[in-house]
C-alpha atoms as a PDB file:
ATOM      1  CA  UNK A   1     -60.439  -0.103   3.799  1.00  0.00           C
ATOM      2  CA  UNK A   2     -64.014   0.248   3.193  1.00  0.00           C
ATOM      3  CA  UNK A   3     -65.952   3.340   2.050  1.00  0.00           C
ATOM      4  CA  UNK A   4     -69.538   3.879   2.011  1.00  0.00           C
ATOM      5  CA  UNK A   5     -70.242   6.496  -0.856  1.00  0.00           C
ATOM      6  CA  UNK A   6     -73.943   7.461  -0.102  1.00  0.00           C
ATOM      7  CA  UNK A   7     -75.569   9.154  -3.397  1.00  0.00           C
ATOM      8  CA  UNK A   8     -75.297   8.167  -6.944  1.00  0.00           C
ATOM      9  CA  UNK A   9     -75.149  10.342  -9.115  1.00  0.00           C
ATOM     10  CA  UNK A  10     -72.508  11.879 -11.319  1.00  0.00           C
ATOM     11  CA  UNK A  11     -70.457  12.910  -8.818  1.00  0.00           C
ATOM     12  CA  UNK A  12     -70.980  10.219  -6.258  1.00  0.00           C
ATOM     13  CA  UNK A  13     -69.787   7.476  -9.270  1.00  0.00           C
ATOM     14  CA  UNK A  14     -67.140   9.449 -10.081  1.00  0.00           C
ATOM     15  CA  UNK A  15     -65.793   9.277  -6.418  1.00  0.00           C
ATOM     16  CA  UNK A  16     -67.064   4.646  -6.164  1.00  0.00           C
ATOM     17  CA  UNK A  17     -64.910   4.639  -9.537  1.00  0.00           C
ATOM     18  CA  UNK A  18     -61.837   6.741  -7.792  1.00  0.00           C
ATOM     19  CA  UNK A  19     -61.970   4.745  -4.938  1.00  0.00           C
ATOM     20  CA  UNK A  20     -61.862   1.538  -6.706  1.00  0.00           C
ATOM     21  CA  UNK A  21     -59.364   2.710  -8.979  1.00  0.00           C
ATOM     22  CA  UNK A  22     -57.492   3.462  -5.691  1.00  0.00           C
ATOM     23  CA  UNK A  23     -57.730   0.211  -4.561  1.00  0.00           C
ATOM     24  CA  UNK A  24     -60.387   0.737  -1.982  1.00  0.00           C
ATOM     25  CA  UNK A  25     -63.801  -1.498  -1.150  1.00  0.00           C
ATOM     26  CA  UNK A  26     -66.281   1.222  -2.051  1.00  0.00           C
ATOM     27  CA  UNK A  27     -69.771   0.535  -1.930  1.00  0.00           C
ATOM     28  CA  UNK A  28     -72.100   2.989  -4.133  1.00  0.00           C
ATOM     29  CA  UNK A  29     -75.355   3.717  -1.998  1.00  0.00           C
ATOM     30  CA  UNK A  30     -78.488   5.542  -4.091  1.00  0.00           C
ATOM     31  CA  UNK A  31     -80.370   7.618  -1.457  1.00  0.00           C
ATOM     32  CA  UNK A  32     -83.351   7.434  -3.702  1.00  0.00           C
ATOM     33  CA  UNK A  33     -83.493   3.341  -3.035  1.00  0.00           C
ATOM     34  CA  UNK A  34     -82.062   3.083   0.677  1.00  0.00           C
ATOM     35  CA  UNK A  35     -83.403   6.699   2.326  1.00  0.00           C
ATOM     36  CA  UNK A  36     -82.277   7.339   5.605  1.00  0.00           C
ATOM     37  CA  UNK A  37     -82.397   4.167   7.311  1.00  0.00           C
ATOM     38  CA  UNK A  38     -80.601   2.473   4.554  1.00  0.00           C
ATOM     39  CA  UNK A  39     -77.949   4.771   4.695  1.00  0.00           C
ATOM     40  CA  UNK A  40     -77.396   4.399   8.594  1.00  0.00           C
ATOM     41  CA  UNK A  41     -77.276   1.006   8.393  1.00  0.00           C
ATOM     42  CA  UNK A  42     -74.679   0.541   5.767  1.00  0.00           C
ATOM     43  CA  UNK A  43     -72.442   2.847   8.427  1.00  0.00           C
ATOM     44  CA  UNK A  44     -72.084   0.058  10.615  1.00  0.00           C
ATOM     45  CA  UNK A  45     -70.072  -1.963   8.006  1.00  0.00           C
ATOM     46  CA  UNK A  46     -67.910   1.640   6.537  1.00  0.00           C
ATOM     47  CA  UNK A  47     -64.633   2.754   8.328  1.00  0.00           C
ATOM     48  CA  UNK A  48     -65.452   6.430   6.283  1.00  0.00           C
ATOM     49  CA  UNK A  49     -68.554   7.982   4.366  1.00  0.00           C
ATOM     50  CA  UNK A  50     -68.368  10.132   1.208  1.00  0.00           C
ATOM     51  CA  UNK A  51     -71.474  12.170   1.318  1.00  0.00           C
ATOM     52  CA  UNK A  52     -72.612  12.878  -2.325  1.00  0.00           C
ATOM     53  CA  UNK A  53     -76.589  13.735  -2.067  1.00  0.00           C
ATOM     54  CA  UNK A  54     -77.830  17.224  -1.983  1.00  0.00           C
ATOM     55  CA  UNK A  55     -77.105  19.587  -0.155  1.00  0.00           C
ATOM     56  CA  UNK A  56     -80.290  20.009   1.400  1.00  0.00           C
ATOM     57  CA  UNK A  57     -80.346  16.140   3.531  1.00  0.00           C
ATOM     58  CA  UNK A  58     -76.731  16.161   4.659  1.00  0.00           C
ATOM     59  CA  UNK A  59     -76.597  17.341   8.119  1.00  0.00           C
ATOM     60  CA  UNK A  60     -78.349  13.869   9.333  1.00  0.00           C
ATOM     61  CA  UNK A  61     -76.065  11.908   7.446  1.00  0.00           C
ATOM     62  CA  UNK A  62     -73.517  13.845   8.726  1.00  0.00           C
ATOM     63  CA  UNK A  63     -74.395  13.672  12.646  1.00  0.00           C
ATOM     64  CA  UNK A  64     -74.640   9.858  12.343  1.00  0.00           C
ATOM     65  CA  UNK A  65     -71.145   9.145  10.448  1.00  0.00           C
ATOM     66  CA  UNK A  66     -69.575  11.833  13.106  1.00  0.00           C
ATOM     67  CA  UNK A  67     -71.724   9.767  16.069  1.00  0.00           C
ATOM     68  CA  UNK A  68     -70.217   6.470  14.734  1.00  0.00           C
ATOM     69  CA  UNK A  69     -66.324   7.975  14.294  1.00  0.00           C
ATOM     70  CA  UNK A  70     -66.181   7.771  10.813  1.00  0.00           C
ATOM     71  CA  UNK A  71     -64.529  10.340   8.997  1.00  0.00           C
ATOM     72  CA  UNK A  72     -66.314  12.082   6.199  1.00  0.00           C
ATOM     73  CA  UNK A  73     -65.758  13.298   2.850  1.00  0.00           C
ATOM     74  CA  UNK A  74     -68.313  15.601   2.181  1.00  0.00           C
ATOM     75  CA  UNK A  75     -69.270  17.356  -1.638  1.00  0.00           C
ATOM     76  CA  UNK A  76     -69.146  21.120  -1.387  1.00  0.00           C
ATOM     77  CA  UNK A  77     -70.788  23.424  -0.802  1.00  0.00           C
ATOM     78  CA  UNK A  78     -71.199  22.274   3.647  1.00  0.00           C
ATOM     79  CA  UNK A  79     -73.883  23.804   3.676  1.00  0.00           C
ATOM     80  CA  UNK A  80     -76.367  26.692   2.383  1.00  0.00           C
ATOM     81  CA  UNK A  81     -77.571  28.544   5.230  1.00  0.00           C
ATOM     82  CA  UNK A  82     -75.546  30.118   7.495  1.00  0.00           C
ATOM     83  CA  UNK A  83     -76.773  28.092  10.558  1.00  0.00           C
ATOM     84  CA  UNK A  84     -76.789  24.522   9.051  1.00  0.00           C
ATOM     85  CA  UNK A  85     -72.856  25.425   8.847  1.00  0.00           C
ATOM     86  CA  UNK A  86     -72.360  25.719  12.328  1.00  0.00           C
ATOM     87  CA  UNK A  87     -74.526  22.932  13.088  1.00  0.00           C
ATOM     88  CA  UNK A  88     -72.730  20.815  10.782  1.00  0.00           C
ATOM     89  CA  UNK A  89     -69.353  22.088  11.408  1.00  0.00           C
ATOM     90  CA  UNK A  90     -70.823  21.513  15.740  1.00  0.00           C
ATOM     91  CA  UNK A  91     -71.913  17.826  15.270  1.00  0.00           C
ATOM     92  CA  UNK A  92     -68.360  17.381  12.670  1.00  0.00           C
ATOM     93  CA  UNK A  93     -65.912  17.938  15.233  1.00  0.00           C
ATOM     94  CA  UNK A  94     -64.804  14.680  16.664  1.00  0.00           C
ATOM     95  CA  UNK A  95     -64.380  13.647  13.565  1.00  0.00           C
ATOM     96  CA  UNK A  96     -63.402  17.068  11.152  1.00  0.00           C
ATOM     97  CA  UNK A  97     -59.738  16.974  11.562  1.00  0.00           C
ATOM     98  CA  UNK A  98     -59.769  13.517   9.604  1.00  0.00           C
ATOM     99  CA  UNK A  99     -62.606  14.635   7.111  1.00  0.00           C
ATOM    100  CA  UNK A 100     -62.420  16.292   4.002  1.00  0.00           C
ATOM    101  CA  UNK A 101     -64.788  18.670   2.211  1.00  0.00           C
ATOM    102  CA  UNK A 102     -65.212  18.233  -1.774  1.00  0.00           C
ATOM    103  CA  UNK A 103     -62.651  21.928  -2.970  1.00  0.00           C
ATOM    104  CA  UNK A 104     -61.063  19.217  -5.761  1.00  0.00           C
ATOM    105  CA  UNK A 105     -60.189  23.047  -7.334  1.00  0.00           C
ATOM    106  CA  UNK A 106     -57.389  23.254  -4.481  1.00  0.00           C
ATOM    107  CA  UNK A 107     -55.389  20.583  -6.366  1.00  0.00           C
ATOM    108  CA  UNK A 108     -55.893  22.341  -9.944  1.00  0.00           C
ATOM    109  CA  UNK A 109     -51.619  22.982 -10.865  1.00  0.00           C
ATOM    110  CA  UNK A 110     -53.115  26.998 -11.474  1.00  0.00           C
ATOM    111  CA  UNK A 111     -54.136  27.249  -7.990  1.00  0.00           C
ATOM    112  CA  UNK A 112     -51.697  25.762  -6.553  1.00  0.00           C
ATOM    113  CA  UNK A 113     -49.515  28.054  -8.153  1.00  0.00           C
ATOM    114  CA  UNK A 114     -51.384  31.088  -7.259  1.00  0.00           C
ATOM    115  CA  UNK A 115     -51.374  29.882  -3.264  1.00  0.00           C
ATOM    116  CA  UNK A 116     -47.288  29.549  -3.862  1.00  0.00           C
ATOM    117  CA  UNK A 117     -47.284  33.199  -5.068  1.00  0.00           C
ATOM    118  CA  UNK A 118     -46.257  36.437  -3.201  1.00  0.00           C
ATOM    119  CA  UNK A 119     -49.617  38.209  -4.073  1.00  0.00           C
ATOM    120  CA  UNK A 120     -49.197  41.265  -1.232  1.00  0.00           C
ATOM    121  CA  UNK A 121     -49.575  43.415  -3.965  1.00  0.00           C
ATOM    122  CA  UNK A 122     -52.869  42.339  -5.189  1.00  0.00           C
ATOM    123  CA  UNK A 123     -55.660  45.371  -4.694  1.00  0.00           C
ATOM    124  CA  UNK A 124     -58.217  43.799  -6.616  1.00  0.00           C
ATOM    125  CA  UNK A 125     -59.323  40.714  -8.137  1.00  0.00           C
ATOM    126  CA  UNK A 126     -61.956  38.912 -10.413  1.00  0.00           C
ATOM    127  CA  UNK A 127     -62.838  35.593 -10.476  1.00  0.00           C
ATOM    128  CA  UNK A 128     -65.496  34.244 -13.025  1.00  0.00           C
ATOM    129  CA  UNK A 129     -67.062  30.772 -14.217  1.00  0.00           C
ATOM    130  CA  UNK A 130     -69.888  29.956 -16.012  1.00  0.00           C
ATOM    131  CA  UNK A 131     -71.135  27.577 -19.121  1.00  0.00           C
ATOM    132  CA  UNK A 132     -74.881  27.238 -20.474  1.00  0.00           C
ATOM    133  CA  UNK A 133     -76.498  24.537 -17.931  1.00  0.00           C
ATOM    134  CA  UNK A 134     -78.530  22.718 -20.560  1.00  0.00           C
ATOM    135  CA  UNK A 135     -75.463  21.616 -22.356  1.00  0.00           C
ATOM    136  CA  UNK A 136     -73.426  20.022 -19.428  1.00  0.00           C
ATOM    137  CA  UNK A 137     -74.279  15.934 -19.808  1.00  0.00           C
ATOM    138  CA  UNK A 138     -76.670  13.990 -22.694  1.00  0.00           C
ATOM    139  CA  UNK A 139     -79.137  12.833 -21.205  1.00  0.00           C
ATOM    140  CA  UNK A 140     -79.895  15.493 -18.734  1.00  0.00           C
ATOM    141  CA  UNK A 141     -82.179  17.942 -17.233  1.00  0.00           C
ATOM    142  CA  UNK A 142     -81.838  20.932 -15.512  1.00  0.00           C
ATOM    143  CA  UNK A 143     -85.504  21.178 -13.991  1.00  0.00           C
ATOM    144  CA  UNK A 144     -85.320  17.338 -12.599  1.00  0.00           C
ATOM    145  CA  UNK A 145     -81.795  18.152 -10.910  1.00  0.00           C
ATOM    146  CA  UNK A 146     -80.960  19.339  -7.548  1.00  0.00           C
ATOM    147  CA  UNK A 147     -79.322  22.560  -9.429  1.00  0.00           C
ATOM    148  CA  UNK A 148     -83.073  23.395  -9.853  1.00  0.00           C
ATOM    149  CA  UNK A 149     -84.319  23.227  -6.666  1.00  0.00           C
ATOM    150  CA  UNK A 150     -84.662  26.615  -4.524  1.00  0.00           C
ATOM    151  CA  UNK A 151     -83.050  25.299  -1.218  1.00  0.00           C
ATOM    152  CA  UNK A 152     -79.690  24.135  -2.679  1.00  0.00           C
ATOM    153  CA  UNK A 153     -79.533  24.826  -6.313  1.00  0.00           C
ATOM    154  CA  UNK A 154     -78.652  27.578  -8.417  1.00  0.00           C
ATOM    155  CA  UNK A 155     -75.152  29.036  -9.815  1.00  0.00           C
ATOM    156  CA  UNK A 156     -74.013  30.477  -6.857  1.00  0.00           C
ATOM    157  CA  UNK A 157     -73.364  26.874  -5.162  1.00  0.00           C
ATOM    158  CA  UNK A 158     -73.081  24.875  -7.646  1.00  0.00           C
ATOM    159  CA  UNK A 159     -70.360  26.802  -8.552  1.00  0.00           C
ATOM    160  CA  UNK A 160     -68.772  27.993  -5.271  1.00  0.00           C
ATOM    161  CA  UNK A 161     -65.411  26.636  -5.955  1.00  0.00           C
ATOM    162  CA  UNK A 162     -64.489  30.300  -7.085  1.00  0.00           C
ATOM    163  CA  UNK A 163     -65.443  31.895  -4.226  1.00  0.00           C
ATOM    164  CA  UNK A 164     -63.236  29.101  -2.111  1.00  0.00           C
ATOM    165  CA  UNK A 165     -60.829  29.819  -3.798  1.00  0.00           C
ATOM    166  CA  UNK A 166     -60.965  33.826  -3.012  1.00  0.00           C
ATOM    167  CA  UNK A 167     -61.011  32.357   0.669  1.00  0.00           C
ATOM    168  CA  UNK A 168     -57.942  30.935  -0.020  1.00  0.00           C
ATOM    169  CA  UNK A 169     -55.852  33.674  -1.545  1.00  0.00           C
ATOM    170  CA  UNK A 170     -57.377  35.965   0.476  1.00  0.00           C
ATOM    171  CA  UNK A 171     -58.368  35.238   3.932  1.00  0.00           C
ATOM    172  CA  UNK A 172     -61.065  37.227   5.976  1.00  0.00           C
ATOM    173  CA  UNK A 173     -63.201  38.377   2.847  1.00  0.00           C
ATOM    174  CA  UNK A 174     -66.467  39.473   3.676  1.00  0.00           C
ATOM    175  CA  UNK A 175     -69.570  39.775   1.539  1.00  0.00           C
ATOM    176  CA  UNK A 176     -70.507  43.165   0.738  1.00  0.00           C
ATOM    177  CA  UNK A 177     -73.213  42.707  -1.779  1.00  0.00           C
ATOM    178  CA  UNK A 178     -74.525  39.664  -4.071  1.00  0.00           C
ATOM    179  CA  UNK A 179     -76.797  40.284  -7.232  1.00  0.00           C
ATOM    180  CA  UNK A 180     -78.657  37.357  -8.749  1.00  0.00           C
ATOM    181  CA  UNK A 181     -80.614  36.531 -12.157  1.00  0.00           C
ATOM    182  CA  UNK A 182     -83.706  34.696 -12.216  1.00  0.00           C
ATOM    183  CA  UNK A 183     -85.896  32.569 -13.842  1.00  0.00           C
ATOM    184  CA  UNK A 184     -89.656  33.013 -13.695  1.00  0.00           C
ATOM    185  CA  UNK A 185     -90.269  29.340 -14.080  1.00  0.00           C
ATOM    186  CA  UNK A 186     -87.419  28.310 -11.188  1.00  0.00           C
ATOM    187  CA  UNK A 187     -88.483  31.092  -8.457  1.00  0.00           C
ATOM    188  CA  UNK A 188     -85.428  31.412  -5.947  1.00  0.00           C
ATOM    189  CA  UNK A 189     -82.768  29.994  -8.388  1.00  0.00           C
ATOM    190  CA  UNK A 190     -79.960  32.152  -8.880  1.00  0.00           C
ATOM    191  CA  UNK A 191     -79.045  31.710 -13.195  1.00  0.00           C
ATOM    192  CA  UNK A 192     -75.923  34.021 -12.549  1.00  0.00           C
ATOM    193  CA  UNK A 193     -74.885  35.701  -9.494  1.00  0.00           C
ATOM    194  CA  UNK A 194     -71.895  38.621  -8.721  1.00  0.00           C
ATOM    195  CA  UNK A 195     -70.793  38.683  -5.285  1.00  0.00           C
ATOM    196  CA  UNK A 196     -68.457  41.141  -4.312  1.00  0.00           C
ATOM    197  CA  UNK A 197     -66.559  40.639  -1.749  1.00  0.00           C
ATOM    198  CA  UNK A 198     -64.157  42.903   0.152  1.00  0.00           C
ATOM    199  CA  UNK A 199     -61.206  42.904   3.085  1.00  0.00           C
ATOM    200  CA  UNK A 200     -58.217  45.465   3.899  1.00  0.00           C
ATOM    201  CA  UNK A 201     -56.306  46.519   0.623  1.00  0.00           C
ATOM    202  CA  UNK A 202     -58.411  44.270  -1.349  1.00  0.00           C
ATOM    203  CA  UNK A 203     -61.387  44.008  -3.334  1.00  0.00           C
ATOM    204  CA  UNK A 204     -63.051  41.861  -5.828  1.00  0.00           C
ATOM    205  CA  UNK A 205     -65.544  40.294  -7.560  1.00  0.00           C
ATOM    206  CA  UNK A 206     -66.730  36.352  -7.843  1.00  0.00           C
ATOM    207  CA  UNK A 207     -69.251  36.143 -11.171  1.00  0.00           C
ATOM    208  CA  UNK A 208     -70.804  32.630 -11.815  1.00  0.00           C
ATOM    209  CA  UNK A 209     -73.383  31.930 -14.570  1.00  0.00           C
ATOM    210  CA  UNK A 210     -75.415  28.915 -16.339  1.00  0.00           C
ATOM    211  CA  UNK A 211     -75.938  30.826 -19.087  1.00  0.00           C
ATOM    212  CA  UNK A 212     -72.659  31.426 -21.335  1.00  0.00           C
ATOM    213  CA  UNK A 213     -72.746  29.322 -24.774  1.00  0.00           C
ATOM    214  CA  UNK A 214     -68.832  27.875 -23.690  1.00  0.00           C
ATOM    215  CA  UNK A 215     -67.102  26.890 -20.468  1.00  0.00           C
ATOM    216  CA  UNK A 216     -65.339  30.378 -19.195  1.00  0.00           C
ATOM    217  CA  UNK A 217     -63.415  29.867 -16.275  1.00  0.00           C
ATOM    218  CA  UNK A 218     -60.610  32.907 -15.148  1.00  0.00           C
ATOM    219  CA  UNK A 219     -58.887  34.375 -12.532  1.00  0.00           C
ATOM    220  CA  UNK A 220     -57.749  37.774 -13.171  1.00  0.00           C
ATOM    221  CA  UNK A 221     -55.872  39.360  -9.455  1.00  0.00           C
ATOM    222  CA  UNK A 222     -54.313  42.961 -10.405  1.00  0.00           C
ATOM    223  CA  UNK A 223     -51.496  43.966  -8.119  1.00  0.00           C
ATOM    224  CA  UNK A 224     -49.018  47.509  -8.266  1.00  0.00           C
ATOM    225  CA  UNK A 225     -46.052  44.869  -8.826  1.00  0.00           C
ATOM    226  CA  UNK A 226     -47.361  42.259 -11.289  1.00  0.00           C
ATOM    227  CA  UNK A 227     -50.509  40.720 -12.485  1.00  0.00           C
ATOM    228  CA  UNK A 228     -51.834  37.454 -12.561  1.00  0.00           C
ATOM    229  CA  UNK A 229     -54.376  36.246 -15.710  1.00  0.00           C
ATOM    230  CA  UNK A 230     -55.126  32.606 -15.103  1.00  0.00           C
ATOM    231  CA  UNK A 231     -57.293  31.725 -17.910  1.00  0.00           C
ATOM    232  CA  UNK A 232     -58.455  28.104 -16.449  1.00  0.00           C
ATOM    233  CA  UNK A 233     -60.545  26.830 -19.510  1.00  0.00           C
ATOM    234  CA  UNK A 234     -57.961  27.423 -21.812  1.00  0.00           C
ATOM    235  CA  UNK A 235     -54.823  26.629 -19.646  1.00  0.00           C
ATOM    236  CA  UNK A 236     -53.357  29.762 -20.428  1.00  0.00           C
ATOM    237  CA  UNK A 237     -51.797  31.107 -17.351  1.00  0.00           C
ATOM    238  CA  UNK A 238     -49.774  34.472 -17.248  1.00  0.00           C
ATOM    239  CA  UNK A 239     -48.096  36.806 -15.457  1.00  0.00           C
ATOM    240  CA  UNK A 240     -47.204  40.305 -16.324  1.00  0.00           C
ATOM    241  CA  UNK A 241     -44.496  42.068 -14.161  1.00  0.00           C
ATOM    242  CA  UNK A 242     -42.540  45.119 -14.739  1.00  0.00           C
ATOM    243  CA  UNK A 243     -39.940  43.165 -17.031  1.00  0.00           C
ATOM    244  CA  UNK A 244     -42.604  42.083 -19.386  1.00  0.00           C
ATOM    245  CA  UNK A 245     -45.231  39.017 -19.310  1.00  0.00           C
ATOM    246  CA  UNK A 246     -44.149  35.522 -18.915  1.00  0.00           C
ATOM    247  CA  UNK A 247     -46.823  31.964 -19.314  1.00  0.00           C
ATOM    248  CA  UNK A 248     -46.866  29.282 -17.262  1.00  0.00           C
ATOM    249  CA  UNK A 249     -46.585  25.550 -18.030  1.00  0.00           C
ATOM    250  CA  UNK A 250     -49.183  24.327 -15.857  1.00  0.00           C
ATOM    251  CA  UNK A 251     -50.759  20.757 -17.279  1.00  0.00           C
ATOM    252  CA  UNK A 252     -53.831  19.992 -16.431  1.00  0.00           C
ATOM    253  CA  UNK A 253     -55.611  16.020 -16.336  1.00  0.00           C
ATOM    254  CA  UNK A 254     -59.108  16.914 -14.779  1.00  0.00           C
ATOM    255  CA  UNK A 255     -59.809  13.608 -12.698  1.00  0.00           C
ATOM    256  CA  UNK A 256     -56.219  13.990 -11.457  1.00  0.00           C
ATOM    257  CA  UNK A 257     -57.780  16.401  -9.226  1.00  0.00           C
ATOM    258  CA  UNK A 258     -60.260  14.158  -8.322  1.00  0.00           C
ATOM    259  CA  UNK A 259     -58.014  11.370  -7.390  1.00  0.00           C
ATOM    260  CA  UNK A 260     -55.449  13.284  -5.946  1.00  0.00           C
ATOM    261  CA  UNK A 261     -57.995  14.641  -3.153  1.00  0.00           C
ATOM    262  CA  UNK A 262     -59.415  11.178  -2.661  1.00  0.00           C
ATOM    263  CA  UNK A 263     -55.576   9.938  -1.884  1.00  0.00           C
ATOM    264  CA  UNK A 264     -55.380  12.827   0.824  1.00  0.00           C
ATOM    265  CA  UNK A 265     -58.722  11.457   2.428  1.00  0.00           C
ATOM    266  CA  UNK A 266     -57.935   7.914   2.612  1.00  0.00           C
ATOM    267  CA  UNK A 267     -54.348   9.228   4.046  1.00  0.00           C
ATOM    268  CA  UNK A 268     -56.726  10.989   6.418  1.00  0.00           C
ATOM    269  CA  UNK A 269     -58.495   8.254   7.331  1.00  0.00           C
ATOM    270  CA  UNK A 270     -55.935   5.611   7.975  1.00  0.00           C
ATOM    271  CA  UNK A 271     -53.849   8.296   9.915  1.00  0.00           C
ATOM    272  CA  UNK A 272     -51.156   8.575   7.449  1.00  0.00           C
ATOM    273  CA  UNK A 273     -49.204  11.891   6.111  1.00  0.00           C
ATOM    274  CA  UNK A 274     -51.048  13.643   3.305  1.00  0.00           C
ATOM    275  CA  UNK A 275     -49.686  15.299   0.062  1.00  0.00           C
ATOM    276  CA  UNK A 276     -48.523  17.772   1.598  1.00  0.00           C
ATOM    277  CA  UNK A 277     -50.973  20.331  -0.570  1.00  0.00           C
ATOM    278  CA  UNK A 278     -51.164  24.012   1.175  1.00  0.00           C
ATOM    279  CA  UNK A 279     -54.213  23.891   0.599  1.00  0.00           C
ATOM    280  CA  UNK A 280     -55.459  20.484   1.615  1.00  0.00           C
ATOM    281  CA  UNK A 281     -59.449  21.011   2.244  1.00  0.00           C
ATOM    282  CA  UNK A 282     -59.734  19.031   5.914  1.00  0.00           C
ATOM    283  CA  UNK A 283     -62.826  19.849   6.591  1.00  0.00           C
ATOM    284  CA  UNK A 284     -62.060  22.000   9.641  1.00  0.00           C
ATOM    285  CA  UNK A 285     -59.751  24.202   8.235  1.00  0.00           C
ATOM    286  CA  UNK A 286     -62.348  24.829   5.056  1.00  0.00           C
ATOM    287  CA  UNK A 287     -65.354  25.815   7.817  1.00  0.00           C
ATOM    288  CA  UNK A 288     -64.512  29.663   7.116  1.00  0.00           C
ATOM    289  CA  UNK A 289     -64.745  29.279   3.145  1.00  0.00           C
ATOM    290  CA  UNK A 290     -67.807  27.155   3.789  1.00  0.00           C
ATOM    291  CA  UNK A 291     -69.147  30.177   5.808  1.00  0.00           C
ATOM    292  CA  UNK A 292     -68.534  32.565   3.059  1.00  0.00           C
ATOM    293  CA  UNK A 293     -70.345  30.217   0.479  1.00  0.00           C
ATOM    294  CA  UNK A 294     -73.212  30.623   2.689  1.00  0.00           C
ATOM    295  CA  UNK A 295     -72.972  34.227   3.468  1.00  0.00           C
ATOM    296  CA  UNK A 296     -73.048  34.967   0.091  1.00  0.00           C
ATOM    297  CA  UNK A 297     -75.961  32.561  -0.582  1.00  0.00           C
ATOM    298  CA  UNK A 298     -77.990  34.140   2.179  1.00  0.00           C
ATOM    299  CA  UNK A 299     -77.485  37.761   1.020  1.00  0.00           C
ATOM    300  CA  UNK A 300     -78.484  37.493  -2.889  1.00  0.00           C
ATOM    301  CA  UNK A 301     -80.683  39.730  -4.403  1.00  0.00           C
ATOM    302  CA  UNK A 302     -82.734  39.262  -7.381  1.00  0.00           C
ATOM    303  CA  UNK A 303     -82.641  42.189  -9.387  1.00  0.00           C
ATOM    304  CA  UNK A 304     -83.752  40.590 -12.911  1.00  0.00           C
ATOM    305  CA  UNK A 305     -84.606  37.412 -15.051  1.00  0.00           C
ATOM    306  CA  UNK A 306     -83.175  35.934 -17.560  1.00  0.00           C
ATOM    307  CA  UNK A 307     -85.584  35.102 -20.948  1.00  0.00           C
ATOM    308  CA  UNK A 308     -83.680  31.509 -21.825  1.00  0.00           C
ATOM    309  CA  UNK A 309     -85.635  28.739 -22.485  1.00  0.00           C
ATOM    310  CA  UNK A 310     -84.548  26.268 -19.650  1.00  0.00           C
ATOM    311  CA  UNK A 311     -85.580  22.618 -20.157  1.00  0.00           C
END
């Protein structure tokens, strides 16, 4: 099998290094070097396309890997406007029930325990992430990264896999409200963003940040029969029910994750049964998360800045 990953950096050579580790012919494409035209013509020799780039170029390189047949795995978030996800999710469909989109989260043991769970008790929830942005690699900037840019940066997407998974315990959220953080010197970057988010029975809140000194990452849903408090950074995962509070045993090995999505896409694209995950993201099942990501995206409001120095 041969797989045309298009976009090199952290994540796309994590996914060339899965792949080979897999077994697969990947071929690691820089859209920097090859642009466009590079890019279309190294889809004649791929049977599927990983799309790593930003965010902001990948309807084109969508249209032409759905034109061709090729099924797609495509890094989250779709899409940041509300239209570009029906456009992509339009020009996707021959192709979307054998494509993936990038929701590695949905193999995390935690949330695959939470999806097992009876949670028609849960009334309200909060789900948070966040970790100072300047710390994340050596070697790195913030202000030369796509996270930086206006159209396609910021917390709220780079971070979205929170509010997928919200769309996955609880289907048919809407966005009621989103307040953002900025930055004078990054004008329409979101530094931390709370969207609040609503549906019958339930509320809650999704809070994402690049600002906190350590990694946070925690799921707290609150139900009238038991509670769940998924602490994600920590891998400290309990649940408190009338009888007392119990933990889980839920191991964690992050690029697990990683590989184990990559083994339901090549199953995907060589027509084979998948894992078997509840929550397997094929790209047309994920379209509705995708729209929330976006929904949430379009309705932020800025209603302060943050004072960090951001290099």
């Amino acid at each position: 099998m041969r797989i045309l990953v298009i976009g090199s950096g952290s994540i796309g050579r994590r996914h060339h290094d899965n792949l080979q580790a897999l077994g697969v012919a990947s071929r690691l494409l820089s859209w920097r070097d090859s642009g466009i035209d590079g890019a279309l013509r190294a889809m004649d020799a791929a049977e599927a396309v990983v799309i790593a780039t930003a965010t902001d170029i990948r309807l084109p390189l969508v249209s032409a890997a759905a034109a061709r047949g090729l099924p797609l795995y495509i890094e989250k978030p779709l899409a940041f406007r509300p239209e570009d996800v029906e456009e992509i999710a339009m020009v996707a469909a021959p192709v979307a029930d054998r494509s993936m989109l990038g929701l590695m989260l949905r193999y995390h043991p935690a949330v695959r325990a939470l999806a097992a769970a009876d949670l028609s008790d849960v009334f309200q929830f909060a789900l948070t992430i966040g970790h100072d942005v300047t710390q994340w690699r050596a070697n790195w900037r913030f202000s030369e990264s796509y996270a930086a840019r206006a159209d396609g940066g910021g917390a709220l997407l780079d971070l979205c896999h929170e509010l997928d998974l919200a769309a996955c315990l609880f289907p048919g959220l809407t966005v009621t409200r989103v307040e953002s953080l900025g930055h004078q010197a990054f004008p329409g970057v979101d530094f931390a963003s709370r969207i609040s988010l609503q549906r019958q029975g339930v509320v809650g809140d999704v809070s994402m940040d690049y600002l906190t000194p350590q990694l946070h990452r925690r799921t707290i849903l609150r139900g009238h029969e038991r509670m769940h408090d998924f602490d994600l950074a920590r891998q400290s995962y309990q649940v408190t029910e009338p009888e007392g509070p119990r933990m889980l045993d839920l191991p964690l090995e992050r690029n697990a994750m990683f590989l184990d999505t990559m083994r339901d896409f090549l199953a995907l694209v060589a027509g084979r049964e998948t894992s078997g995950n509840p929550l397997l993201p094929r790209l047309d099942l994920c379209i509705p998360s995708a729209r929330l990501v976006a929904q949430a995206w379009a309705a932020r409001s800025f209603v302060g800045e943050i004072t960090k120095e951001i290099l």
